[in-house]
N, C-alpha and C. Protein backbone atom coordinates (compact mmCIF):
# COMPACT_ATOMS: atom_id res chain seq x y z
N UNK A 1 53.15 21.64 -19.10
CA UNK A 1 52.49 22.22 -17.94
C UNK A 1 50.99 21.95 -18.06
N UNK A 2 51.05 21.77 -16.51
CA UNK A 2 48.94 21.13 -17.06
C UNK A 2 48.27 22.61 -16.13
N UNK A 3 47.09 22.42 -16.20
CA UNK A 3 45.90 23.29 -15.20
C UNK A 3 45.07 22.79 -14.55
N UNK A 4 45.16 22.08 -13.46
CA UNK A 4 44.29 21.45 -12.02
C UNK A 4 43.18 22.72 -11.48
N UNK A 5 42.55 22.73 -11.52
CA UNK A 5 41.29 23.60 -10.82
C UNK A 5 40.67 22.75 -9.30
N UNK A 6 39.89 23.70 -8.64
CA UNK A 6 38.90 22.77 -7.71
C UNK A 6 38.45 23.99 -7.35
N UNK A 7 36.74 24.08 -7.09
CA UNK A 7 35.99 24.72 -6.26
C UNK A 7 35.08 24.21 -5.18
N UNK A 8 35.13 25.40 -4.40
CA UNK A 8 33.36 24.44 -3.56
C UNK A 8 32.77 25.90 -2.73
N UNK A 9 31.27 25.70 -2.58
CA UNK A 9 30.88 26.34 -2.01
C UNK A 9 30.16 26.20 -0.75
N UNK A 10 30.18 27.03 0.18
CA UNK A 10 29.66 26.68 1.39
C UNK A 10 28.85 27.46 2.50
N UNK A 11 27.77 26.84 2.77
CA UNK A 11 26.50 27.79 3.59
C UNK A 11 26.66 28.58 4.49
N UNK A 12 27.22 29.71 4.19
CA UNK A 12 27.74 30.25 5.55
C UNK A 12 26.99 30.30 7.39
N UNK A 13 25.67 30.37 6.90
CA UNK A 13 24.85 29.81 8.08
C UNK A 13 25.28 28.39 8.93
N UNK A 14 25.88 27.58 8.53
CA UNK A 14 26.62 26.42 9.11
C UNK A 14 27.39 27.28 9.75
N UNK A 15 28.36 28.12 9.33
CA UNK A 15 29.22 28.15 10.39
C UNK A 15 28.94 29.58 11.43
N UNK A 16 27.52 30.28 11.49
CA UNK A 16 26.66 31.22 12.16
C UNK A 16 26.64 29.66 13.24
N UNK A 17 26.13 28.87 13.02
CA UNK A 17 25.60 28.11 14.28
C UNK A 17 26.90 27.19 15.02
N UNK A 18 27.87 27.43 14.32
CA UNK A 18 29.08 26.65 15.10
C UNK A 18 29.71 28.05 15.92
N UNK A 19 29.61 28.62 15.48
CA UNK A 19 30.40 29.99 16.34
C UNK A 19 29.18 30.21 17.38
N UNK A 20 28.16 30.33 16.92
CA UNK A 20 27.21 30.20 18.53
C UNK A 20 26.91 29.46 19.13
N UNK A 21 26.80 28.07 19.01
CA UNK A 21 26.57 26.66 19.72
C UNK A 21 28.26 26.46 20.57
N UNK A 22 29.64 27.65 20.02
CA UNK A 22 30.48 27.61 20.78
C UNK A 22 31.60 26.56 20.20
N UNK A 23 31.17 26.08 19.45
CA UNK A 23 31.45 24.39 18.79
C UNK A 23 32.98 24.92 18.78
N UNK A 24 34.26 24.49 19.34
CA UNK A 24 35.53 25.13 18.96
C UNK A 24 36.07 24.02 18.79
N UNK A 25 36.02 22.90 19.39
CA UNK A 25 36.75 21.39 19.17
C UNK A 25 36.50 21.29 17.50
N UNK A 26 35.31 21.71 16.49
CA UNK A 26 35.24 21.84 15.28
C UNK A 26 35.99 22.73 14.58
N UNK A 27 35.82 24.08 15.04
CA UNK A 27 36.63 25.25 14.97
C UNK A 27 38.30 24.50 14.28
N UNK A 28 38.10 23.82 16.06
CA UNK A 28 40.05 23.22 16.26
C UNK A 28 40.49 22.73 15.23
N UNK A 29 39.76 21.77 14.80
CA UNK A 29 39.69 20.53 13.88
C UNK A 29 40.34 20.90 12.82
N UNK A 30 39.23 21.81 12.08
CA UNK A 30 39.64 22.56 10.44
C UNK A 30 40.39 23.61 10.20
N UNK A 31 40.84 24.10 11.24
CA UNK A 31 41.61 25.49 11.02
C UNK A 31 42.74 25.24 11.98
N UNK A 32 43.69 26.09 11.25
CA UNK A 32 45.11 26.35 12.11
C UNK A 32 45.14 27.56 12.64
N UNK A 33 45.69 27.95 13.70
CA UNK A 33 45.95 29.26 14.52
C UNK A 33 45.49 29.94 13.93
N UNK A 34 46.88 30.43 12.74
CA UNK A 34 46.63 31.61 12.69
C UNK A 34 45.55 31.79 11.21
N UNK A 35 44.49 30.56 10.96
CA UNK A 35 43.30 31.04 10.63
C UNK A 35 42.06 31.53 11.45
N UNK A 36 42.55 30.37 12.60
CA UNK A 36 41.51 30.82 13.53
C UNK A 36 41.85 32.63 14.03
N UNK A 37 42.80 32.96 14.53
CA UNK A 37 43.01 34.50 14.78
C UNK A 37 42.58 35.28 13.76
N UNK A 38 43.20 34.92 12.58
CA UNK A 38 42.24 35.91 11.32
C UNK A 38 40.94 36.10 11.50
N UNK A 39 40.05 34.74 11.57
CA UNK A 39 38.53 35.01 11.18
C UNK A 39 38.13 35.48 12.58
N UNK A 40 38.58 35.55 13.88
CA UNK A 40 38.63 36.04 14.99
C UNK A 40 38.95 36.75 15.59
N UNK A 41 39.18 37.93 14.28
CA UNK A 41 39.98 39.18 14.17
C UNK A 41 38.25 40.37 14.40
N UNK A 42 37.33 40.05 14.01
CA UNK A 42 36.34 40.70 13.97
C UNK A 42 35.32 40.11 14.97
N UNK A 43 34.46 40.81 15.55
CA UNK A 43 33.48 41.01 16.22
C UNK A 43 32.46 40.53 16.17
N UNK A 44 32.07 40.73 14.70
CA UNK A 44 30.53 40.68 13.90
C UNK A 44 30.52 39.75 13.40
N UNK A 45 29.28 38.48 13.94
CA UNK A 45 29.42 37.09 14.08
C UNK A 45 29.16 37.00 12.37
N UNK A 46 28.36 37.50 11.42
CA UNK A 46 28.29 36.97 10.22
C UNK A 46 29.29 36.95 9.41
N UNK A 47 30.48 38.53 9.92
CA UNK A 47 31.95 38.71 8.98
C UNK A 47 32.63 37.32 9.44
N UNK A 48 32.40 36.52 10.37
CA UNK A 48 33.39 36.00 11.45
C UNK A 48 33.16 34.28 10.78
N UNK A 49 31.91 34.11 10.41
CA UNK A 49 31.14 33.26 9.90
C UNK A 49 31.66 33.17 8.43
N UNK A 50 31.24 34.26 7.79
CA UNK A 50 31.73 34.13 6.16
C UNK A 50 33.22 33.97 6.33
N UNK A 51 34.41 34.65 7.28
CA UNK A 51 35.56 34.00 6.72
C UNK A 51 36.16 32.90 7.16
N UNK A 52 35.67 32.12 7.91
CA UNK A 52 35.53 30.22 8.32
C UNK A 52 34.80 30.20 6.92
N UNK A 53 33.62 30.26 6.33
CA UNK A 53 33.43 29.46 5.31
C UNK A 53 34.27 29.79 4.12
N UNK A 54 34.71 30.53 3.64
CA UNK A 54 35.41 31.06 3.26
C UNK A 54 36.79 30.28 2.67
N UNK A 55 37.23 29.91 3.97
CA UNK A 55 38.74 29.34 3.95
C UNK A 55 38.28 27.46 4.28
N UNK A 56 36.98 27.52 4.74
CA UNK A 56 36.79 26.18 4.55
C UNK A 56 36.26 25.46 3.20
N UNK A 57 35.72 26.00 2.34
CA UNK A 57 35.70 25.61 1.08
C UNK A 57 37.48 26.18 0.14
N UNK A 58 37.83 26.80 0.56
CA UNK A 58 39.63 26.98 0.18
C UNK A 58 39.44 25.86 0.29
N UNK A 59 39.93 25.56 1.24
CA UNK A 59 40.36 24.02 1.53
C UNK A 59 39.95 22.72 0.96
N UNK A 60 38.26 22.85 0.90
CA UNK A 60 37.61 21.80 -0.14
C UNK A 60 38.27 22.05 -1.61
N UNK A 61 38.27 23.61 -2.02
CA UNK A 61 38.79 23.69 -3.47
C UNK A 61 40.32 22.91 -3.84
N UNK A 62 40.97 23.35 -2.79
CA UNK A 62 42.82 22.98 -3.10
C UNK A 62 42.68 21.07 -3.36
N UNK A 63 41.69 20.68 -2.25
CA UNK A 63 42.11 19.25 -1.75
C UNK A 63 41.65 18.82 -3.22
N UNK A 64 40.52 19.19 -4.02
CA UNK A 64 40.33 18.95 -4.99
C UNK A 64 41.29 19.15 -6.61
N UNK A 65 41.89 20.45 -6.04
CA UNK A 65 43.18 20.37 -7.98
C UNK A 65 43.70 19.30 -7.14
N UNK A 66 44.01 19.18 -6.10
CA UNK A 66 45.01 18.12 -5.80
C UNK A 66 44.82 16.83 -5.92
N UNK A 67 43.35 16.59 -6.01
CA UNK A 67 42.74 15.02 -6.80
C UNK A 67 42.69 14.23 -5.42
N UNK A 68 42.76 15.14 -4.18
CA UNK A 68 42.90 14.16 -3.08
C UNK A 68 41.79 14.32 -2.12
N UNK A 69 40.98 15.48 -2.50
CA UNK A 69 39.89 15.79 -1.45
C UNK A 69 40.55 15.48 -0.28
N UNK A 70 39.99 15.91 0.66
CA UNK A 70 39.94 16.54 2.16
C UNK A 70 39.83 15.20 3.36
N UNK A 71 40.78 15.08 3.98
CA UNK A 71 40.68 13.83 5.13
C UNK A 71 40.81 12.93 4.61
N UNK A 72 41.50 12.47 2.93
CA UNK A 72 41.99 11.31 2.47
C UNK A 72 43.29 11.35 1.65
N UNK A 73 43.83 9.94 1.58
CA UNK A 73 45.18 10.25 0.64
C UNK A 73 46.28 10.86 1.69
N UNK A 74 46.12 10.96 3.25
CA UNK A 74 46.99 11.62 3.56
C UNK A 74 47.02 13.15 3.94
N UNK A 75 46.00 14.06 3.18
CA UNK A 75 45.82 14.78 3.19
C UNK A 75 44.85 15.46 4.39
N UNK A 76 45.35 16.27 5.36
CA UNK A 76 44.36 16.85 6.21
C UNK A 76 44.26 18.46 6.43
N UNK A 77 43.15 18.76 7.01
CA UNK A 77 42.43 19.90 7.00
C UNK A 77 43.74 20.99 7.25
N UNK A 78 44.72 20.62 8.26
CA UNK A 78 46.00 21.62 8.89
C UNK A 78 46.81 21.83 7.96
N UNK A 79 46.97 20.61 6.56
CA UNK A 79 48.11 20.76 5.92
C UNK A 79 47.70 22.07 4.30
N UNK A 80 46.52 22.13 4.67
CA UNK A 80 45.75 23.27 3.57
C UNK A 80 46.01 24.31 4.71
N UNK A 81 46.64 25.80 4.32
CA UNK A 81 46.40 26.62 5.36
C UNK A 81 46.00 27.95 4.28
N UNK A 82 44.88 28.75 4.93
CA UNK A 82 44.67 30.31 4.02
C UNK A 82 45.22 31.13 4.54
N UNK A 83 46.58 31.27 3.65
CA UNK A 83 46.97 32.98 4.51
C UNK A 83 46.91 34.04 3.85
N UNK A 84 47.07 35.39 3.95
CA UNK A 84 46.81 36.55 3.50
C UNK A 84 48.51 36.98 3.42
N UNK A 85 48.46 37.68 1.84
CA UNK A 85 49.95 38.81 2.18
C UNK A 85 49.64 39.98 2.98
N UNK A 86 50.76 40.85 2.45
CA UNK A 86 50.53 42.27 3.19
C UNK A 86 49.58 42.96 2.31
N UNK A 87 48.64 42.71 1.32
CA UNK A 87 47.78 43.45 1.02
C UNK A 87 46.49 42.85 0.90
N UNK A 88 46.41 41.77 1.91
CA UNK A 88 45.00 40.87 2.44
C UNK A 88 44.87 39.95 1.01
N UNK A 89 45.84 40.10 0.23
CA UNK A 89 45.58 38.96 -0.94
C UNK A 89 45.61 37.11 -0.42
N UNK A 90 44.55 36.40 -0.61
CA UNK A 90 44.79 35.31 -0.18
C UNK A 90 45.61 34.13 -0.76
N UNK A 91 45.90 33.37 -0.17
CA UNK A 91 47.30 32.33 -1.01
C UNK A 91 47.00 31.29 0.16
N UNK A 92 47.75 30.52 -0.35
CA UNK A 92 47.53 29.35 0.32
C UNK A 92 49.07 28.55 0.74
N UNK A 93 49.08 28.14 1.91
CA UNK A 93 50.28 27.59 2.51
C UNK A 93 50.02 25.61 2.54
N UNK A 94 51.26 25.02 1.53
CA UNK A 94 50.51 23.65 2.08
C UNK A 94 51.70 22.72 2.99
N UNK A 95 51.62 22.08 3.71
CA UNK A 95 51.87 21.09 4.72
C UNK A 95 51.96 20.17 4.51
N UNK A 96 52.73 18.88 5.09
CA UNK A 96 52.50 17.07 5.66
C UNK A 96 51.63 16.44 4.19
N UNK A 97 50.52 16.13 4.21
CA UNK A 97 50.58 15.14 3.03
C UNK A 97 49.70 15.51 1.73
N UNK A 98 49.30 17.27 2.25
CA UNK A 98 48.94 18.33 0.86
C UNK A 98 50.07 18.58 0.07
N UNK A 99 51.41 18.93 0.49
CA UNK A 99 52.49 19.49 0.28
C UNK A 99 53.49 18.22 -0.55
N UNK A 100 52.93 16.67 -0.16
CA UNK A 100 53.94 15.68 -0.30
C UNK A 100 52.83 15.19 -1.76
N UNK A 101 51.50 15.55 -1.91
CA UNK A 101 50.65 15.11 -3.86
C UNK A 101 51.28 16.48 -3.98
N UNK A 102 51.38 17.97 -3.77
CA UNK A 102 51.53 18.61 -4.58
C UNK A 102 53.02 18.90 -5.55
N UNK A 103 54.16 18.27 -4.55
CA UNK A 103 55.35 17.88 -5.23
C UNK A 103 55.32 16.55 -5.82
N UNK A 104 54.70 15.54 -5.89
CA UNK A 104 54.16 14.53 -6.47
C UNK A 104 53.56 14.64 -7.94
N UNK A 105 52.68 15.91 -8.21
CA UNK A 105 52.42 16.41 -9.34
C UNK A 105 53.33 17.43 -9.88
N UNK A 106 54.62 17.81 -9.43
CA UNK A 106 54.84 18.82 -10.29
C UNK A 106 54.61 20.10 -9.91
N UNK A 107 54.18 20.60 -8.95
CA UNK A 107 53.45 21.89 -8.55
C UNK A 107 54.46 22.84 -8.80
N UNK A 108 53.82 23.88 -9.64
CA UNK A 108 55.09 25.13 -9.63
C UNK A 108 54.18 25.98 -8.97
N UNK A 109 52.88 26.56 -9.00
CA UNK A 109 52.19 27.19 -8.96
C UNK A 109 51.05 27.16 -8.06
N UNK A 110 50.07 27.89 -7.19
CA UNK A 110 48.49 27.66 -6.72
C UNK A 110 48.21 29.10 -6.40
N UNK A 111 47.13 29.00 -6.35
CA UNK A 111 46.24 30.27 -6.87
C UNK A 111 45.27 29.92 -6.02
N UNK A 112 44.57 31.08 -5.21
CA UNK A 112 43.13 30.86 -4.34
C UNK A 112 41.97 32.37 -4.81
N UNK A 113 40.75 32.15 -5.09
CA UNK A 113 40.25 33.14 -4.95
C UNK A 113 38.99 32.64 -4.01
N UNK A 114 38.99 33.68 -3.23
CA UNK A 114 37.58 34.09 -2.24
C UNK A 114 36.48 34.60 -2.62
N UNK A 115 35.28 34.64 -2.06
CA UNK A 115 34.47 35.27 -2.25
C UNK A 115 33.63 35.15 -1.29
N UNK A 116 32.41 35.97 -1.12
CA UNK A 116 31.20 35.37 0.05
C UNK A 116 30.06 36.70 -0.13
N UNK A 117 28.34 36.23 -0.37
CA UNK A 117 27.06 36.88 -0.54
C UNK A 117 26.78 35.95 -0.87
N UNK A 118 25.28 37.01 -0.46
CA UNK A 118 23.72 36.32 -0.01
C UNK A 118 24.05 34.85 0.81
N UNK A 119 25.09 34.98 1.35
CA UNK A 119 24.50 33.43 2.48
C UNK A 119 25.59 32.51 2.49
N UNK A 120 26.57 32.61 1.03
CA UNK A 120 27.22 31.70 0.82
C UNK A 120 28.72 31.66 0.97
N UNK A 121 29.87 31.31 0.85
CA UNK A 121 31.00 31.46 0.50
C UNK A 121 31.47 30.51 -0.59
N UNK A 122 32.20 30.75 -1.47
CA UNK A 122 32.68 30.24 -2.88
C UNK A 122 34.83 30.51 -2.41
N UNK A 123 34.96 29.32 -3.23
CA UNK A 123 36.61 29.40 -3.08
C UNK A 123 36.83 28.66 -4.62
N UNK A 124 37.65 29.15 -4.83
CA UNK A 124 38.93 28.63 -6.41
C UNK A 124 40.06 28.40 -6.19
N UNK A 125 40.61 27.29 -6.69
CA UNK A 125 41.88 26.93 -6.93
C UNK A 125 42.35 26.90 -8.18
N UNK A 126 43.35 27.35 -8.90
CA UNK A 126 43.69 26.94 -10.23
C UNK A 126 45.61 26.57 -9.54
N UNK A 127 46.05 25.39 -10.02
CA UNK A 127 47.24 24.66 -9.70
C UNK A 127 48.06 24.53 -10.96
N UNK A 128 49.38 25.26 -11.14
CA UNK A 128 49.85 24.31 -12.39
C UNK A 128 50.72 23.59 -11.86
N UNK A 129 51.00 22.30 -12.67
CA UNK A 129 51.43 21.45 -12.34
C UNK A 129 52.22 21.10 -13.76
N UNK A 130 53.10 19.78 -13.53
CA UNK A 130 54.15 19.48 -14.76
C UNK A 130 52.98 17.83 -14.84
N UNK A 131 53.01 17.39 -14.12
CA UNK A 131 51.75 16.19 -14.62
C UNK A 131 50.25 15.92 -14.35
């Protein structure tokens, strides 16, 4: 059994000016429904802001244990998804050609942690894998 990691962090002010410039064709792009309804679950443009960045460095983190980064290899932004259980714990759902390296490596396992202050949002992946 191996241990794949990936992090990334991201300015949450980027996505303060995409939620007010309206930008949703971007919105569209990187997120699936029902992320977009989550982070569009609240009101308050900075909560709304930190959890787009949030789940958009998720996404940089995963594409990374996965050795495939983000928009290559097959791999796209829809097939990374952040979902929450019933006790807002985050996890991650993968898809199309995230889902087709992560059975490729072996995947038994993935792991997401969140975070977001002073400005930023931070995401973790730890993956085990058999190669």
């Amino acid at each position: 059994m191996n241990v794949r990691c990936g992090t990334d962090i991201v300015d949450v002010s980027r996505f303060v000016k995409k939620i007010e410039d309206g930008n949703q064709s971007f919105i569209n792009k990187c997120f699936t429904e029902s992320e977009i309804e989550y982070c569009n679950s609240t009101k308050d443009l900075n909560r709304k802001a930190e959890h787009y960045a949030a789940r958009y460095a998720a996404k940089e983190a995963v594409g990374k244990a996965l050795g495939t980064g983000l928009m290559s290899e097959g791999v796209g932004m829809h097939d990374i998804e952040v979902v929450n259980d019933g006790r807002g714990t985050p996890g991650v759902k993968l898809t199309g050609g995230a889902l087709d390296h992560a059975k490729a490596l072996g995947m038994s396992s993935i792991s997401i942690s969140l975070s977001h202050d002073g400005g930023v949002a931070i995401a973790y992946c730890v993956m085990l894998v058999e190669k």
